[in-house]
PDB file of N, CA and C in Angstrom:
ATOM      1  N   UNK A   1      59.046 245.447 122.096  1.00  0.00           N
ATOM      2  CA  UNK A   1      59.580 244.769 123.260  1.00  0.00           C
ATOM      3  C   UNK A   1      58.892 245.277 124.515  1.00  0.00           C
ATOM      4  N   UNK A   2      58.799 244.483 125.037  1.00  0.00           N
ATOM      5  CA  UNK A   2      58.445 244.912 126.370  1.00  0.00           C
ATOM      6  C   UNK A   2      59.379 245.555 127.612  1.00  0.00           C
ATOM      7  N   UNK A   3      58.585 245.645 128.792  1.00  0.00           N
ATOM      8  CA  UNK A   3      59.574 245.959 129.865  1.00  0.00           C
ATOM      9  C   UNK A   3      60.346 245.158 130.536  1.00  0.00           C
ATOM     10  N   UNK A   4      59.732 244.267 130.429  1.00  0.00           N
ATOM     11  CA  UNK A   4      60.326 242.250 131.129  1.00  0.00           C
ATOM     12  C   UNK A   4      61.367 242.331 130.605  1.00  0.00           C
ATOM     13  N   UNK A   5      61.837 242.362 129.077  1.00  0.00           N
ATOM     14  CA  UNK A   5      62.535 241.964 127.834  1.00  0.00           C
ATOM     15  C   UNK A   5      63.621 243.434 127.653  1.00  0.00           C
ATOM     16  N   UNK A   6      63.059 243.874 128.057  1.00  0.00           N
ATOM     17  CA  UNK A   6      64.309 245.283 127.951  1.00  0.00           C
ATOM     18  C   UNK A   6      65.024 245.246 129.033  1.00  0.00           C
ATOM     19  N   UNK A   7      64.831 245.475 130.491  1.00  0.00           N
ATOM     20  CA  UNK A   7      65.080 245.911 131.355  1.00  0.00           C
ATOM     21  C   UNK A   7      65.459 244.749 132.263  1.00  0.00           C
ATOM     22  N   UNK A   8      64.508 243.830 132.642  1.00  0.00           N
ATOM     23  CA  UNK A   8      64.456 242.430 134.100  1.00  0.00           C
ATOM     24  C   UNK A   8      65.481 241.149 133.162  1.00  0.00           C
ATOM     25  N   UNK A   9      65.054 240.897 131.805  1.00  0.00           N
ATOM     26  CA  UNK A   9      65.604 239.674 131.290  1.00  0.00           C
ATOM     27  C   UNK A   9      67.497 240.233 131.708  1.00  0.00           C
ATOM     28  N   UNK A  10      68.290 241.109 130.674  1.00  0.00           N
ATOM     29  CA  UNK A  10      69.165 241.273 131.081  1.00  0.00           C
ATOM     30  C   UNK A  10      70.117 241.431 132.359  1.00  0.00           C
ATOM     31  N   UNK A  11      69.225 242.013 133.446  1.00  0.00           N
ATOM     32  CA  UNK A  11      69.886 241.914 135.093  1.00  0.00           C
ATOM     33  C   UNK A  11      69.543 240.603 135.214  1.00  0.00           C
ATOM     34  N   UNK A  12      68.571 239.898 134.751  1.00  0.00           N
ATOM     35  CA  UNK A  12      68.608 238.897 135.351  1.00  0.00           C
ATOM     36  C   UNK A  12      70.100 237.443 134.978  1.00  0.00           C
ATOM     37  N   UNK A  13      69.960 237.815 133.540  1.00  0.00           N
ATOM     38  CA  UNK A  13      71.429 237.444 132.861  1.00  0.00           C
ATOM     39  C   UNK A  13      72.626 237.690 133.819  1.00  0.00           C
ATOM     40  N   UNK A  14      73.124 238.987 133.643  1.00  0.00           N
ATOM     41  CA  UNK A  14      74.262 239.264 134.295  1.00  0.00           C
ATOM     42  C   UNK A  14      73.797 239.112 136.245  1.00  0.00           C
ATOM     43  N   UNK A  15      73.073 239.163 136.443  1.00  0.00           N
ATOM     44  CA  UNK A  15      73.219 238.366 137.812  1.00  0.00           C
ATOM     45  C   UNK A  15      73.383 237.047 138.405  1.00  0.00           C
ATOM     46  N   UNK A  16      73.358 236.183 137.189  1.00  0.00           N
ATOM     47  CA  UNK A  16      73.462 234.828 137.236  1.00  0.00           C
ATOM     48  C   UNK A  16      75.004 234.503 137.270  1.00  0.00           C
ATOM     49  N   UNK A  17      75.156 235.599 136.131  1.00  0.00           N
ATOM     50  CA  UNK A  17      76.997 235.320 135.384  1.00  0.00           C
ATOM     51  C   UNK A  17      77.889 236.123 137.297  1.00  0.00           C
ATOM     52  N   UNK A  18      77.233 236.996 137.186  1.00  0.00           N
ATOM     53  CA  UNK A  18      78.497 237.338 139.076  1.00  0.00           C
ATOM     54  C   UNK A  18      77.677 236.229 139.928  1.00  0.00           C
ATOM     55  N   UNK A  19      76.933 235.581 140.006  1.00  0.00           N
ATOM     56  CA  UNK A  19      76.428 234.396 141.140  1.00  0.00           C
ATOM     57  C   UNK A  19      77.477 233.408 141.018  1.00  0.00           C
ATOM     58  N   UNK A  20      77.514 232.904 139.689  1.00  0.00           N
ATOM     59  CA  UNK A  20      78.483 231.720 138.885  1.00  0.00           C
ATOM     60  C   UNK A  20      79.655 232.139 139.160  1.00  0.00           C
ATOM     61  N   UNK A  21      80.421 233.116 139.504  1.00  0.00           N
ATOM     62  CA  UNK A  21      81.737 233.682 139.363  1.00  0.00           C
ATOM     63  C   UNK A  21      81.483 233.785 141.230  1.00  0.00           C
ATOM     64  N   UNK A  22      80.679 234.091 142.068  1.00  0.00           N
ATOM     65  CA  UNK A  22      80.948 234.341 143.413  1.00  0.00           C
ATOM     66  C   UNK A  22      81.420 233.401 144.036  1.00  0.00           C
ATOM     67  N   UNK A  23      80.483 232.478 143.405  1.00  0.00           N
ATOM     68  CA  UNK A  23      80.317 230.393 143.747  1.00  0.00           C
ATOM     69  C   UNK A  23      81.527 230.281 143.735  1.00  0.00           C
ATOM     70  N   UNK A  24      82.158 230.581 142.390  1.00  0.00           N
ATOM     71  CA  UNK A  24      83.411 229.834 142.219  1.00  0.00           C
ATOM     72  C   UNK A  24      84.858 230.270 143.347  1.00  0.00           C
ATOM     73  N   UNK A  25      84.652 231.781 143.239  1.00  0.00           N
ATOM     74  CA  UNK A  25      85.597 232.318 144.638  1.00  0.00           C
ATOM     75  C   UNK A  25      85.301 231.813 145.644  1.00  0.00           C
ATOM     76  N   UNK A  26      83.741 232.093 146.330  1.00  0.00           N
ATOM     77  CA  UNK A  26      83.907 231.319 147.744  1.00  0.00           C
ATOM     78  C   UNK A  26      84.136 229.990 147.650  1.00  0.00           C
ATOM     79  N   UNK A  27      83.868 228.881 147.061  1.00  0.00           N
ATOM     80  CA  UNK A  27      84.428 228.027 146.508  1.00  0.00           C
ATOM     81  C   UNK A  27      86.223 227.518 147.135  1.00  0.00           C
ATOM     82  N   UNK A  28      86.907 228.573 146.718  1.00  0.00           N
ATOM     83  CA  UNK A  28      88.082 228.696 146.629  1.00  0.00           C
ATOM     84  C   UNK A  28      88.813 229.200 147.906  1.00  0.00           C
ATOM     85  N   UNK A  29      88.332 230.100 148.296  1.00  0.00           N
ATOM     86  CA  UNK A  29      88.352 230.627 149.838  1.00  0.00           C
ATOM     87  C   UNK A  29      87.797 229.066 150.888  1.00  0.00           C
ATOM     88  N   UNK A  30      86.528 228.725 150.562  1.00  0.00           N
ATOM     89  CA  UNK A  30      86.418 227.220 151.228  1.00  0.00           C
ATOM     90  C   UNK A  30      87.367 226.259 151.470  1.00  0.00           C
ATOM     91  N   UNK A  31      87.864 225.592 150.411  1.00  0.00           N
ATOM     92  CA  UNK A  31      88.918 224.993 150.305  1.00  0.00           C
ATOM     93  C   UNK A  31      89.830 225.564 151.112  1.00  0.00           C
ATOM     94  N   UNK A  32      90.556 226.901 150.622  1.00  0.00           N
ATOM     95  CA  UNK A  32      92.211 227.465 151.400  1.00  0.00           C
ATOM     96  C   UNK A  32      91.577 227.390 152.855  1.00  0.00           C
ATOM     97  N   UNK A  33      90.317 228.092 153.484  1.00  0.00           N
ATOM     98  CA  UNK A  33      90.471 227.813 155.013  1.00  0.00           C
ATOM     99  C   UNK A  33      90.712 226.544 155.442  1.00  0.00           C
ATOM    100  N   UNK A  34      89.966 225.174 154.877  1.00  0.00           N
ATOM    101  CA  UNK A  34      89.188 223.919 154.957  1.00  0.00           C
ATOM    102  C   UNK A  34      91.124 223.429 155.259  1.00  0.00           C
ATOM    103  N   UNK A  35      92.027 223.507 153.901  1.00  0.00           N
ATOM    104  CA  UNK A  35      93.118 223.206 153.990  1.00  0.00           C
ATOM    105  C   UNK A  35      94.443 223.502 155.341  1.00  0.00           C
ATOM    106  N   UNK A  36      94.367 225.170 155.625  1.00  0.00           N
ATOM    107  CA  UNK A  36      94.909 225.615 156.632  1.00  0.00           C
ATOM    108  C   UNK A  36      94.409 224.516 157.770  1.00  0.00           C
ATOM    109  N   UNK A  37      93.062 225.067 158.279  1.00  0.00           N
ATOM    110  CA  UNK A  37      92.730 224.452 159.425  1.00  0.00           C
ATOM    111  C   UNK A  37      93.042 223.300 159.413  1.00  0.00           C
ATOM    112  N   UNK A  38      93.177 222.441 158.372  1.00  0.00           N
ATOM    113  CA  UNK A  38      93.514 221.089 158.681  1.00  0.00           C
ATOM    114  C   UNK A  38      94.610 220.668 158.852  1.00  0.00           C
ATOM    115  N   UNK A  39      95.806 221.728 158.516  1.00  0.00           N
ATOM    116  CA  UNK A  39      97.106 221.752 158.998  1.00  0.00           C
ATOM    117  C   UNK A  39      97.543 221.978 160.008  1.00  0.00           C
ATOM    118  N   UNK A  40      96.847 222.871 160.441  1.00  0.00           N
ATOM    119  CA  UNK A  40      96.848 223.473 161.871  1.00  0.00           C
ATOM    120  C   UNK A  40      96.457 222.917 163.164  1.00  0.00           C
ATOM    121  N   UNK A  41      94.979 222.261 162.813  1.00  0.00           N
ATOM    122  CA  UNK A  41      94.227 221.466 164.303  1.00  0.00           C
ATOM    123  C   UNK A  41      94.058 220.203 163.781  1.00  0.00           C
ATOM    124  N   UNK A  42      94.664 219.217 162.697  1.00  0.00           N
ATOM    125  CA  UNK A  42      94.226 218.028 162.571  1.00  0.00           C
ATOM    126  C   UNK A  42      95.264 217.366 162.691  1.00  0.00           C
ATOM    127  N   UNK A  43      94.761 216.011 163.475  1.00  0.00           N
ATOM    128  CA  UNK A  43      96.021 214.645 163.599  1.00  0.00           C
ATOM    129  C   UNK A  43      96.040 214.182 161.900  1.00  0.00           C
ATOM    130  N   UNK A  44      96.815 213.797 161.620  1.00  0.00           N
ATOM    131  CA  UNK A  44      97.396 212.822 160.886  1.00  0.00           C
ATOM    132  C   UNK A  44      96.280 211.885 160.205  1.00  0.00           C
ATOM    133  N   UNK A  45      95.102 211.227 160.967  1.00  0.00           N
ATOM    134  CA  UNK A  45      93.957 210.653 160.259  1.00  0.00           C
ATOM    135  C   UNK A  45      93.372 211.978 160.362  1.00  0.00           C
ATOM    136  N   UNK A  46      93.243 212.838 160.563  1.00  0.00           N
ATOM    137  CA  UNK A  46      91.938 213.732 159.644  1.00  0.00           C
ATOM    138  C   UNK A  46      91.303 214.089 160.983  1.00  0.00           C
ATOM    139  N   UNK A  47      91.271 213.867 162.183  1.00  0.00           N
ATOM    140  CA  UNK A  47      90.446 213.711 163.603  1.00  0.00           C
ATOM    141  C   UNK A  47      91.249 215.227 163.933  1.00  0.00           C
ATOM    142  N   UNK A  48      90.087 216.369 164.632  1.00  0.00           N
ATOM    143  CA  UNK A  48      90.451 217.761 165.146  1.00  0.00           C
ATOM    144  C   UNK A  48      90.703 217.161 166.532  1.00  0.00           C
ATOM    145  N   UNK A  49      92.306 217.962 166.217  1.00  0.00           N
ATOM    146  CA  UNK A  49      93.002 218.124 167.595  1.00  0.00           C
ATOM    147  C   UNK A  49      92.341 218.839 168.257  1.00  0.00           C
ATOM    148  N   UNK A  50      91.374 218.900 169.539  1.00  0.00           N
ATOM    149  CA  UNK A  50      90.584 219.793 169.981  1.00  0.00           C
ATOM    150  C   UNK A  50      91.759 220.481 171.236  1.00  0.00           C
ATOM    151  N   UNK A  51      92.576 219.896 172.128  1.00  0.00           N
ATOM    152  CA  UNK A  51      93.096 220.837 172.976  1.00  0.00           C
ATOM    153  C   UNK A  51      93.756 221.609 171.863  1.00  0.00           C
ATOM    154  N   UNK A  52      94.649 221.388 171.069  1.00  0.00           N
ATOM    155  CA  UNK A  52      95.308 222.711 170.047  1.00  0.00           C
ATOM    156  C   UNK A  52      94.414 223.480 169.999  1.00  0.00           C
ATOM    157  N   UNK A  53      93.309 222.893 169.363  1.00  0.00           N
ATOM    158  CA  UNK A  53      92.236 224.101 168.889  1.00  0.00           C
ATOM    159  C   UNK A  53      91.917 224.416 170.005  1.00  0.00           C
ATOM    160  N   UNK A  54      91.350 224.547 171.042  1.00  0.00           N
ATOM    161  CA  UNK A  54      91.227 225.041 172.412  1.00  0.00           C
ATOM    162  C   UNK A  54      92.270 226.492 172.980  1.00  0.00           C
ATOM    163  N   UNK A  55      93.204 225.842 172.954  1.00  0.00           N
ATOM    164  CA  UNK A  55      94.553 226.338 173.919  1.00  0.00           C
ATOM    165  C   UNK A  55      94.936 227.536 172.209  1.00  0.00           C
ATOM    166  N   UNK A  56      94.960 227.264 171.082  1.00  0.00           N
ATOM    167  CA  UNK A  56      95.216 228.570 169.785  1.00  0.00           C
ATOM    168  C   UNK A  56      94.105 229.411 170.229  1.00  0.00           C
ATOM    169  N   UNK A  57      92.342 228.882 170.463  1.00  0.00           N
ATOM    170  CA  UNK A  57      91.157 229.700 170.498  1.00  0.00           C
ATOM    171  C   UNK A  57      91.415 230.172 171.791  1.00  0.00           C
ATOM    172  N   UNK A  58      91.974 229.715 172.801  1.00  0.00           N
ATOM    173  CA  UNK A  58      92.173 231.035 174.297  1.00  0.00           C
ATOM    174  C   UNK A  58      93.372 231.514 174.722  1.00  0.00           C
ATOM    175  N   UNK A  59      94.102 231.997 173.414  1.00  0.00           N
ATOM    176  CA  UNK A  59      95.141 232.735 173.466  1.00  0.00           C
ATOM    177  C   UNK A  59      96.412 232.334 174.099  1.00  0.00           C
ATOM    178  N   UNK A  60      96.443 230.502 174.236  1.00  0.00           N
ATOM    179  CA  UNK A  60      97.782 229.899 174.914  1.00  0.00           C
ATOM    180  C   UNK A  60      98.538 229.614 173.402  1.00  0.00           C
ATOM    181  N   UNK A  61      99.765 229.755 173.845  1.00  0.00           N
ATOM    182  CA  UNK A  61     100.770 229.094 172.793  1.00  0.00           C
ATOM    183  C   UNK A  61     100.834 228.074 172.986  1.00  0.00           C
ATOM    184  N   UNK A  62     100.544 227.154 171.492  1.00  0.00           N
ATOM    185  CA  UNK A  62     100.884 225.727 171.225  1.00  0.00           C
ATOM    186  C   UNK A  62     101.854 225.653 171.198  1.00  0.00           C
ATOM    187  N   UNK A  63     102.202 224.261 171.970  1.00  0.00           N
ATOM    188  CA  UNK A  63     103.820 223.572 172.573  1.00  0.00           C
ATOM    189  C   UNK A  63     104.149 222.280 171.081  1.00  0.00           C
TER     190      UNK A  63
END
């Protein structure tokens, strides 16, 4: 065997398998922010409430 085949083939394996598994968390984290925020600063059709988001981003309390 070589050194390719001993040593690089295998990291290269298991670095694929935690890439495939990172994807899938941030993935998941994407979504939960994507969801919040859209609870938070979006009208009803889907359009960002920008004064909310404004007046939450400079520290006023939303009315």
């Amino acid at each position: 065997m070589t050194w390719y085949t001993e040593l690089i083939e295998p990291i290269g394996h298991s670095a694929q398998e935690k890439n495939e598994i990172y994807l899938q968390e941030y993935a998941k984290v994407i979504n939960k922010f994507t969801t919040e925020f859209s609870a938070q600063f979006c009208t009803e059709d889907g359009a960002i409430d920008w004064q909310r988001l404004v007046r939450f981003n400079s520290g006023i309390a939303a009315t």
